[in-house]
N, C-alpha and C. Protein backbone atom coordinates (compact mmCIF):
# COMPACT_ATOMS: atom_id res chain seq x y z
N UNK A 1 12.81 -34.85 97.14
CA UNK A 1 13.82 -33.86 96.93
C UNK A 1 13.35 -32.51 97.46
N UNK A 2 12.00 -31.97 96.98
CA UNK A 2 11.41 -30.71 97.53
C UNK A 2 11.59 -30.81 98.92
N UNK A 3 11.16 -31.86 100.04
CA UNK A 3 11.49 -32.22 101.44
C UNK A 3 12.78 -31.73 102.08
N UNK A 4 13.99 -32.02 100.98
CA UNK A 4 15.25 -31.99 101.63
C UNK A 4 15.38 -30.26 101.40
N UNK A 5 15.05 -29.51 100.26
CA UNK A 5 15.35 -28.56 100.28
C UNK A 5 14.65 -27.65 101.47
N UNK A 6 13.39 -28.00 101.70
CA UNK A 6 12.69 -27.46 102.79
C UNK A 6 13.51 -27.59 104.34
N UNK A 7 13.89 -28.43 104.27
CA UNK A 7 14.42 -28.94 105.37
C UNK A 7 15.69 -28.03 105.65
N UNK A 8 16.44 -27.53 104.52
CA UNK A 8 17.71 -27.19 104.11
C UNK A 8 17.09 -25.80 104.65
N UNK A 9 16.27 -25.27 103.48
CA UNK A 9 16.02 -23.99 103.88
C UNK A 9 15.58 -23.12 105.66
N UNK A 10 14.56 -24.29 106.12
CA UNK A 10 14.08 -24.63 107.44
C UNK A 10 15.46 -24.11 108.29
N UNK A 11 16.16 -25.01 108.07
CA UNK A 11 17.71 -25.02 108.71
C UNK A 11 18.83 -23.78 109.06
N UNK A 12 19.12 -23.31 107.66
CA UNK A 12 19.60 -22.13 107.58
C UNK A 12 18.88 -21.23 108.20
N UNK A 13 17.62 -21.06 108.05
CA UNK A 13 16.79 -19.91 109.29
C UNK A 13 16.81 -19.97 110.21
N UNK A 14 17.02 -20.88 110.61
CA UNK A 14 17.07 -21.47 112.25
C UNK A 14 18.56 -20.73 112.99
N UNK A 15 19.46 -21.13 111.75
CA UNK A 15 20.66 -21.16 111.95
C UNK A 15 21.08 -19.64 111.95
N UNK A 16 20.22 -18.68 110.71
CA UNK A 16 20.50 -17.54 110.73
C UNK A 16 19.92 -16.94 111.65
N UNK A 17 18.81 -17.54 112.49
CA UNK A 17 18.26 -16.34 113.73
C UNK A 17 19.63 -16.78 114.83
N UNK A 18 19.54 -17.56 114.92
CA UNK A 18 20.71 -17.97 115.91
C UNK A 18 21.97 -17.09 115.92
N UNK A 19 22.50 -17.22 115.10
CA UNK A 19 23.67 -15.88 114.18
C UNK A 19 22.85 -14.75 115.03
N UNK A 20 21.98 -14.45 114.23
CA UNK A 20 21.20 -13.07 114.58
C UNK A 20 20.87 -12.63 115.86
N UNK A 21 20.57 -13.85 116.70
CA UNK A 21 20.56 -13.48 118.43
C UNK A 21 22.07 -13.51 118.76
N UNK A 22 22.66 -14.13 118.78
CA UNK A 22 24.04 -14.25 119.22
C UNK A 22 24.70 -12.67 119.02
N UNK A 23 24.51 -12.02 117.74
CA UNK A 23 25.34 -11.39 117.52
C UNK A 23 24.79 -9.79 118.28
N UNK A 24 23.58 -10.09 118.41
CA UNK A 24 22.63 -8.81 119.42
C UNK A 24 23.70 -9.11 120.51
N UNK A 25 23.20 -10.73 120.95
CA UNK A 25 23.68 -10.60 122.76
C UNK A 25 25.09 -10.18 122.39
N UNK A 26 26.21 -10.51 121.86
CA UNK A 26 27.41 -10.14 122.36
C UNK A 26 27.79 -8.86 121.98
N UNK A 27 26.92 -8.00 121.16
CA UNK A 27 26.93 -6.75 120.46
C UNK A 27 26.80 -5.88 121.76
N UNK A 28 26.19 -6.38 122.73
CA UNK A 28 25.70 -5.31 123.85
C UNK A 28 26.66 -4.51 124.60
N UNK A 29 26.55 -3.41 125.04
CA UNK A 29 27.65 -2.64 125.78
C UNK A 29 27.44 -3.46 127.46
N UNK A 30 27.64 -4.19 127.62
CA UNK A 30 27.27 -4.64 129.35
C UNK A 30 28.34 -3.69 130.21
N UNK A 31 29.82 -2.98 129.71
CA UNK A 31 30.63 -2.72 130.52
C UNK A 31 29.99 -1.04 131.39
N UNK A 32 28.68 -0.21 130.07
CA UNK A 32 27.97 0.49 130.47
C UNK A 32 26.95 0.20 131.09
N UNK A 33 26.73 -0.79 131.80
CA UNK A 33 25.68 -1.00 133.10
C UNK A 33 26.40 -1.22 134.39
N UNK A 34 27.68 -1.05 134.25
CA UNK A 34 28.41 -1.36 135.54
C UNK A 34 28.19 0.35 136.72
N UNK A 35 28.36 -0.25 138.01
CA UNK A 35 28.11 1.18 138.74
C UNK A 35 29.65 2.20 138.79
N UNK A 36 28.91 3.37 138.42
CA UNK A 36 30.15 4.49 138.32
C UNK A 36 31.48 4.14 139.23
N UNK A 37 31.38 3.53 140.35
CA UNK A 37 32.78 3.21 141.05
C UNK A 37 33.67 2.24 140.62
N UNK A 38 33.00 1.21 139.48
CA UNK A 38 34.26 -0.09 138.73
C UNK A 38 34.15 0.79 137.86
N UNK A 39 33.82 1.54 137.47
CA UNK A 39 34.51 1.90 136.12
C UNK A 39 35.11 3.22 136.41
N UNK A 40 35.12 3.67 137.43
CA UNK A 40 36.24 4.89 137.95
C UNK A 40 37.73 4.00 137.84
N UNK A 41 37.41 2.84 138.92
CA UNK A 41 38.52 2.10 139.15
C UNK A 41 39.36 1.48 137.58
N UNK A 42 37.97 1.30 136.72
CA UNK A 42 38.99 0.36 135.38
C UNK A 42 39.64 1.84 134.95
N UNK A 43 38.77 2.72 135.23
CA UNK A 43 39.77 4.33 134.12
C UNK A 43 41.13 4.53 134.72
N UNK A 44 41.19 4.46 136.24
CA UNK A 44 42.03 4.51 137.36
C UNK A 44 43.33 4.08 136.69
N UNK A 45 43.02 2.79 136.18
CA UNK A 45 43.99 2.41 135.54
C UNK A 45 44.54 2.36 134.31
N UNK A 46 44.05 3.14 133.51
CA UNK A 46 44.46 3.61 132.33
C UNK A 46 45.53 4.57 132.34
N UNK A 47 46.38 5.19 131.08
CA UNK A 47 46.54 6.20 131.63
C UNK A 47 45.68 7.63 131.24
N UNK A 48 46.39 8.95 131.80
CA UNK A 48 45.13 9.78 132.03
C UNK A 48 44.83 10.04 130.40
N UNK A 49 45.91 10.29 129.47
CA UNK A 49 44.76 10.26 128.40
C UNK A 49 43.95 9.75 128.02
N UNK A 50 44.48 8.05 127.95
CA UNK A 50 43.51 7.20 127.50
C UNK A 50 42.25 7.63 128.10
N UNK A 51 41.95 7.42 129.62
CA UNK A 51 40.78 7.52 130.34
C UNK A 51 40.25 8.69 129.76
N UNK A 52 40.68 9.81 129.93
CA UNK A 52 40.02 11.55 128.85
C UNK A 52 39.18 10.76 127.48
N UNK A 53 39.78 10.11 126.81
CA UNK A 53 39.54 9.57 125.56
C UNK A 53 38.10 8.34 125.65
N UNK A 54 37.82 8.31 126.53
CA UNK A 54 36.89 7.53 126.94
C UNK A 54 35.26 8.68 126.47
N UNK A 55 35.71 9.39 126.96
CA UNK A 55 34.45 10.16 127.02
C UNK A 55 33.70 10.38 125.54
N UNK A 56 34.24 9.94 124.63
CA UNK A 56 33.60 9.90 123.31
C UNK A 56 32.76 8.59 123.01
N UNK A 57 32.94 7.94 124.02
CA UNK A 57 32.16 6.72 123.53
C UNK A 57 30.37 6.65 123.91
N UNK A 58 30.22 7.31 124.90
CA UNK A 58 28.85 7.69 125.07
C UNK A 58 28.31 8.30 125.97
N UNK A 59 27.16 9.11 125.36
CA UNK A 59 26.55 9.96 126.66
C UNK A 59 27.55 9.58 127.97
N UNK A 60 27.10 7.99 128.33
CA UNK A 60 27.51 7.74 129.64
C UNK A 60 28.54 7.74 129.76
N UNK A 61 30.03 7.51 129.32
CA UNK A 61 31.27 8.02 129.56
C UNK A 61 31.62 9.13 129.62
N UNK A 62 30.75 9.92 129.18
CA UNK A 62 31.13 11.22 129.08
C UNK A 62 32.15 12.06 130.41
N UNK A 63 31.34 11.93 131.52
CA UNK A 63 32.45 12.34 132.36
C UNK A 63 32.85 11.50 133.02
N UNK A 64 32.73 9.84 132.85
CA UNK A 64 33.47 9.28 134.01
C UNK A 64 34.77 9.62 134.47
N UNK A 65 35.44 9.93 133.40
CA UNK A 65 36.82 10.00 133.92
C UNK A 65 37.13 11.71 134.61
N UNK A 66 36.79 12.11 134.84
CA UNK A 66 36.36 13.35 135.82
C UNK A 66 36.66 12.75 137.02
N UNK A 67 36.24 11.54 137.85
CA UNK A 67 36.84 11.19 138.80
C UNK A 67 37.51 9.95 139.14
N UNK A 68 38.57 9.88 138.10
CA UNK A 68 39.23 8.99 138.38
C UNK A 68 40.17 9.40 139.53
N UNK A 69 41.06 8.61 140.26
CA UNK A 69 41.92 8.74 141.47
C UNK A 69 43.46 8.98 140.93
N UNK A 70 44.09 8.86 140.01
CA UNK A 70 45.17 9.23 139.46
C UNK A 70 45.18 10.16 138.63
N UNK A 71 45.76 11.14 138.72
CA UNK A 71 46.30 12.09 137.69
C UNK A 71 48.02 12.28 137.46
N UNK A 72 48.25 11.90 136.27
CA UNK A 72 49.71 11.33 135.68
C UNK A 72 49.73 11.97 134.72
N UNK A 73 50.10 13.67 134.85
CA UNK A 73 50.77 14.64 133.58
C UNK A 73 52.14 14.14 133.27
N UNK A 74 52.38 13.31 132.36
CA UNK A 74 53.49 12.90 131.52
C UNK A 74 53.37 13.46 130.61
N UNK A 75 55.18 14.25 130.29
CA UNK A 75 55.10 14.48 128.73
C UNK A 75 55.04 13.10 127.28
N UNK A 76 56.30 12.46 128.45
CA UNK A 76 56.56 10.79 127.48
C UNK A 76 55.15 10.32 126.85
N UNK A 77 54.04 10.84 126.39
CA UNK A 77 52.80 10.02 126.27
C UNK A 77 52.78 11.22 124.88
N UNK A 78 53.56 11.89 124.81
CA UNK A 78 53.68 12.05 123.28
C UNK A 78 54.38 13.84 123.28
N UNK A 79 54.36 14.14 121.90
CA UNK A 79 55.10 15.33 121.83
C UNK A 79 54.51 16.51 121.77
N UNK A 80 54.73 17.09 122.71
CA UNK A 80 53.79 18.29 122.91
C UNK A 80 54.78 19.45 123.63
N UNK A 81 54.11 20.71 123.21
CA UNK A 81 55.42 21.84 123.71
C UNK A 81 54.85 22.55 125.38
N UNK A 82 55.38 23.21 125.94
CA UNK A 82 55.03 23.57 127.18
C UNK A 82 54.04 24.24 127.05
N UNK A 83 53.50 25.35 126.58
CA UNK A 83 52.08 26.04 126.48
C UNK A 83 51.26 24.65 126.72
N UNK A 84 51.29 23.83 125.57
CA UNK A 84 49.93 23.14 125.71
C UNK A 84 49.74 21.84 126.62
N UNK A 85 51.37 21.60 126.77
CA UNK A 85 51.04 20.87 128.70
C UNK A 85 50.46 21.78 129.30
N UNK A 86 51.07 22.49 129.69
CA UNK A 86 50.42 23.46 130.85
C UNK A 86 49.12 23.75 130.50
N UNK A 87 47.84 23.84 129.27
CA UNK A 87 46.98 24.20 128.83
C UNK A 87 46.27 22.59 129.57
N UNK A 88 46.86 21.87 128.64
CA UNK A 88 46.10 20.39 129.15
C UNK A 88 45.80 20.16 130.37
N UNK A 89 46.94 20.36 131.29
CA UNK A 89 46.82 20.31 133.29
C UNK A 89 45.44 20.81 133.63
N UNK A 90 45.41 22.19 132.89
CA UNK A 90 44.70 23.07 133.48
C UNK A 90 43.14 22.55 132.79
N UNK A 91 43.13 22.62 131.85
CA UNK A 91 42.27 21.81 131.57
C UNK A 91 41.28 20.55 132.11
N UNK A 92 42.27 19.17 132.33
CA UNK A 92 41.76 18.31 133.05
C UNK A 92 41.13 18.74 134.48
N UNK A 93 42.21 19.66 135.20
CA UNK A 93 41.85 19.93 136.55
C UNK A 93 40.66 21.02 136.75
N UNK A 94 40.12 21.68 135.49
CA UNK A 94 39.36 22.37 135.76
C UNK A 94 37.64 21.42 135.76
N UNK A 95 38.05 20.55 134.48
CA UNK A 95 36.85 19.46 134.74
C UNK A 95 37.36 18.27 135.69
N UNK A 96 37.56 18.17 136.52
CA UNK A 96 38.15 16.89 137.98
C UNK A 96 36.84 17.39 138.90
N UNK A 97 36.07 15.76 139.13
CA UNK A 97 35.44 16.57 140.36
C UNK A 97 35.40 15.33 141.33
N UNK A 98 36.64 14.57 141.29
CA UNK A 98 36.71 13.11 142.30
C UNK A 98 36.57 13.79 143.82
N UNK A 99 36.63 13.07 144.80
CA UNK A 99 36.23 13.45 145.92
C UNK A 99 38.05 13.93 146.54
N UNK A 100 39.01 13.07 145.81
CA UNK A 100 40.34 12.89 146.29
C UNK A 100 40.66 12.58 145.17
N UNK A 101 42.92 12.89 145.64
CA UNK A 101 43.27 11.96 144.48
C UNK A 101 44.50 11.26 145.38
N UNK A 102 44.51 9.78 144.59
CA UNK A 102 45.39 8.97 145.10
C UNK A 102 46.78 9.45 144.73
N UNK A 103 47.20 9.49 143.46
CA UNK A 103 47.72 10.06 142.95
C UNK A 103 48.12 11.30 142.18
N UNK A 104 49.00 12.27 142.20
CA UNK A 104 49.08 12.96 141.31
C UNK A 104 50.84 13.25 140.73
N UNK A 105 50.79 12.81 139.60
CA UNK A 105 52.14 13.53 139.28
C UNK A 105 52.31 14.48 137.94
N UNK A 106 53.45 14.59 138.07
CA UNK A 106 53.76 15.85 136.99
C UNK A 106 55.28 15.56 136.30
N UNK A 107 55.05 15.52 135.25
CA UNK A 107 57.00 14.88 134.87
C UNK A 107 56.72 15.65 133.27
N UNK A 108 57.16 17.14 133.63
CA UNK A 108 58.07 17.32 132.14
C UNK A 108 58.69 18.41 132.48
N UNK A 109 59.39 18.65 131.47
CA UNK A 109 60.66 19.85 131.76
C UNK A 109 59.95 21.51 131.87
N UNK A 110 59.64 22.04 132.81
CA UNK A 110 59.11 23.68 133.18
C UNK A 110 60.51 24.36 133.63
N UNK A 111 59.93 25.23 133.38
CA UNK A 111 61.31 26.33 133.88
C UNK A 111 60.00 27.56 134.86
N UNK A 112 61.01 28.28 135.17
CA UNK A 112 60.09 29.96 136.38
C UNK A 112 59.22 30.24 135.63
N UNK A 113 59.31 30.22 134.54
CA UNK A 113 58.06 31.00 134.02
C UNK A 113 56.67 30.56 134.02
N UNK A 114 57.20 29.50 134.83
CA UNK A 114 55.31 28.49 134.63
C UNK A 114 55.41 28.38 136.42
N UNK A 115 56.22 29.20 137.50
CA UNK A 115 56.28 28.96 138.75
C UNK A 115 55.20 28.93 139.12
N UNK A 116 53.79 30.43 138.74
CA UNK A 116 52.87 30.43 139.06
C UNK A 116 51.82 29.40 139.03
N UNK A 117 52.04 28.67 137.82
CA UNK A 117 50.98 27.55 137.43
C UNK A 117 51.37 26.05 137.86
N UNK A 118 52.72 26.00 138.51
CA UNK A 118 52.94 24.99 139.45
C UNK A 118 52.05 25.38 140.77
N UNK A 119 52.67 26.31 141.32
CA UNK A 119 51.62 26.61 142.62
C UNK A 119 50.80 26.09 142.71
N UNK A 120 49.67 26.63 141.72
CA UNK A 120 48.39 26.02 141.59
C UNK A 120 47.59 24.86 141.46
N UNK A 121 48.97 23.78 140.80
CA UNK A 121 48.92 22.69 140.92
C UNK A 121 49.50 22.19 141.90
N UNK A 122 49.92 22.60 142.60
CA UNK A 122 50.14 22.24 144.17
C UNK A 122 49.20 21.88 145.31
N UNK A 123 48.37 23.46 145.28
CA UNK A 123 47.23 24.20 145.76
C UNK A 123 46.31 23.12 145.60
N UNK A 124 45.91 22.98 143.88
CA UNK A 124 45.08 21.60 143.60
C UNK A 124 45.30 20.39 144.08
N UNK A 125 46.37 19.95 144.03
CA UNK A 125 46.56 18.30 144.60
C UNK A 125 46.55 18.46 145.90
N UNK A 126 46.65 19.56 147.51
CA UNK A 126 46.60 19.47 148.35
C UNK A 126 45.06 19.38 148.98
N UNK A 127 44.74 20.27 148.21
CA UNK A 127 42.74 20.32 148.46
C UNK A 127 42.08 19.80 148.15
N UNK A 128 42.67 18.58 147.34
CA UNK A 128 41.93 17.45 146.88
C UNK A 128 42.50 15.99 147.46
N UNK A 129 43.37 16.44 148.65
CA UNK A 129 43.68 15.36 149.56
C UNK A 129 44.48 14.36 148.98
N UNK A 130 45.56 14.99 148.22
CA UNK A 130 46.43 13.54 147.61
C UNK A 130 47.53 13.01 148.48
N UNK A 131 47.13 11.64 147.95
CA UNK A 131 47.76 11.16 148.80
C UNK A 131 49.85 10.60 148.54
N UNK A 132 49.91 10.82 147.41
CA UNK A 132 51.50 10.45 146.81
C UNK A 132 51.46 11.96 145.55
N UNK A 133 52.30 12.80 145.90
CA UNK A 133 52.26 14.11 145.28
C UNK A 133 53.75 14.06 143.90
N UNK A 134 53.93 14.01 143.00
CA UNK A 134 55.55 14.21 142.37
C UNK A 134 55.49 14.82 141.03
N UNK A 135 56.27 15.78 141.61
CA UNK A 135 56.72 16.84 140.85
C UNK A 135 58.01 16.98 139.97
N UNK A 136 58.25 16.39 138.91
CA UNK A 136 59.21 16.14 138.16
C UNK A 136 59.42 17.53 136.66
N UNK A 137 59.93 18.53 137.56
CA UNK A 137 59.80 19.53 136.07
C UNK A 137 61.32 20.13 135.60
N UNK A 138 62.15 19.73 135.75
CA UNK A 138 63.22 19.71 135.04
C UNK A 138 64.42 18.67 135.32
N UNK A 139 65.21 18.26 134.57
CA UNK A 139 66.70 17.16 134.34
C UNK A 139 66.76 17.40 136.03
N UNK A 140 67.19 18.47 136.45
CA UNK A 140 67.92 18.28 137.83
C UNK A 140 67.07 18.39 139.11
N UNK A 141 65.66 18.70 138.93
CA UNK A 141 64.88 19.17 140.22
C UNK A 141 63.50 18.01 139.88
N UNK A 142 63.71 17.25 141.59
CA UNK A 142 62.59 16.06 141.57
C UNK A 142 61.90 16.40 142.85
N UNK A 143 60.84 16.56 143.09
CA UNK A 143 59.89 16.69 144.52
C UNK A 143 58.84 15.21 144.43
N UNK A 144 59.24 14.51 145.46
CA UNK A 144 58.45 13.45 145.26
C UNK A 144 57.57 13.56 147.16
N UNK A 145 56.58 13.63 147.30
CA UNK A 145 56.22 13.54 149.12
C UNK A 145 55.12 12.65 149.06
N UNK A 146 54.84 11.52 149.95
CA UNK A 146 53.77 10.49 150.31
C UNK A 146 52.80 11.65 151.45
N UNK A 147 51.75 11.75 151.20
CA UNK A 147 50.87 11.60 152.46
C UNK A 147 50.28 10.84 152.63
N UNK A 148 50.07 10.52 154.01
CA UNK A 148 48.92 9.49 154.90
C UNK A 148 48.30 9.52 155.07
N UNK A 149 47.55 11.23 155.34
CA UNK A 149 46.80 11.71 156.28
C UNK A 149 45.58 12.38 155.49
């Protein structure tokens, strides 16, 4: 009887290191050993908050999303008043340091008084070589232009 319990006990240890390695290996961050360009590309595809929201997860996320290739100022991604869109834009674009952007758009309702801080986001998406530009800031006025070049 002492045999079987040994055996029993034997067992469960075996069984609990096993547990115990398993749960190391799959515990591991592997998606933080990937090289900064797949994981530009996985942020790429997020959208831009989510990707912003990344940066809390560690040292090393910290700025990936700094160069992701899309920038997609949507209001639809929640409720927020014009000061602090326009705060946020300026924001992201002041920490952006991608080489280019594939994308950039802009979709919420501005009126003249933010003319100046469109400019600038103009200014920005041209000097950073984008390549599909759209400008969506009120019900009746849409600027959408592809570049190639």
């Amino acid at each position: 009887m002492k045999l079987t319990i040994d055996r029993m006990r034997k067992k469960t240890r075996l069984t609990q290191t096993k547990i115990e390695e398993g749960i190391s290996h799959y515990g591991e961050d592997r998606i933080s050993d990937f090289p900064d360009e797949i994981l530009v590309l996985m942020l790429s595809r997020l959208t831009l908050r989510e990707a912003v929201r990344t940066s809390v997860l560690s040292k090393r996320w910290r700025y990936v999303w700094t160069c992701i290739s899309v920038l997609n100022f949507d209001a639809a991604v929640g409720n927020i008043g014009k000061t602090d869109f326009v705060n946020w834009v300026y924001c992201v674009l002041e920490q952006y340091k991608g080489p280019n952007i594939d994308e950039f758009r802009v979709n919420f309702d501005l009126r003249n008084k933010h003319r100046s801080d469109i400019d600038r986001w103009v200014e920005f998406a041209l000097s950073s070589r984008v390549h599909t530009f759209e400008l969506n800031i009120s019900q009746t006025i849409r600027f959408h232009v592809n570049y190639w070049g």
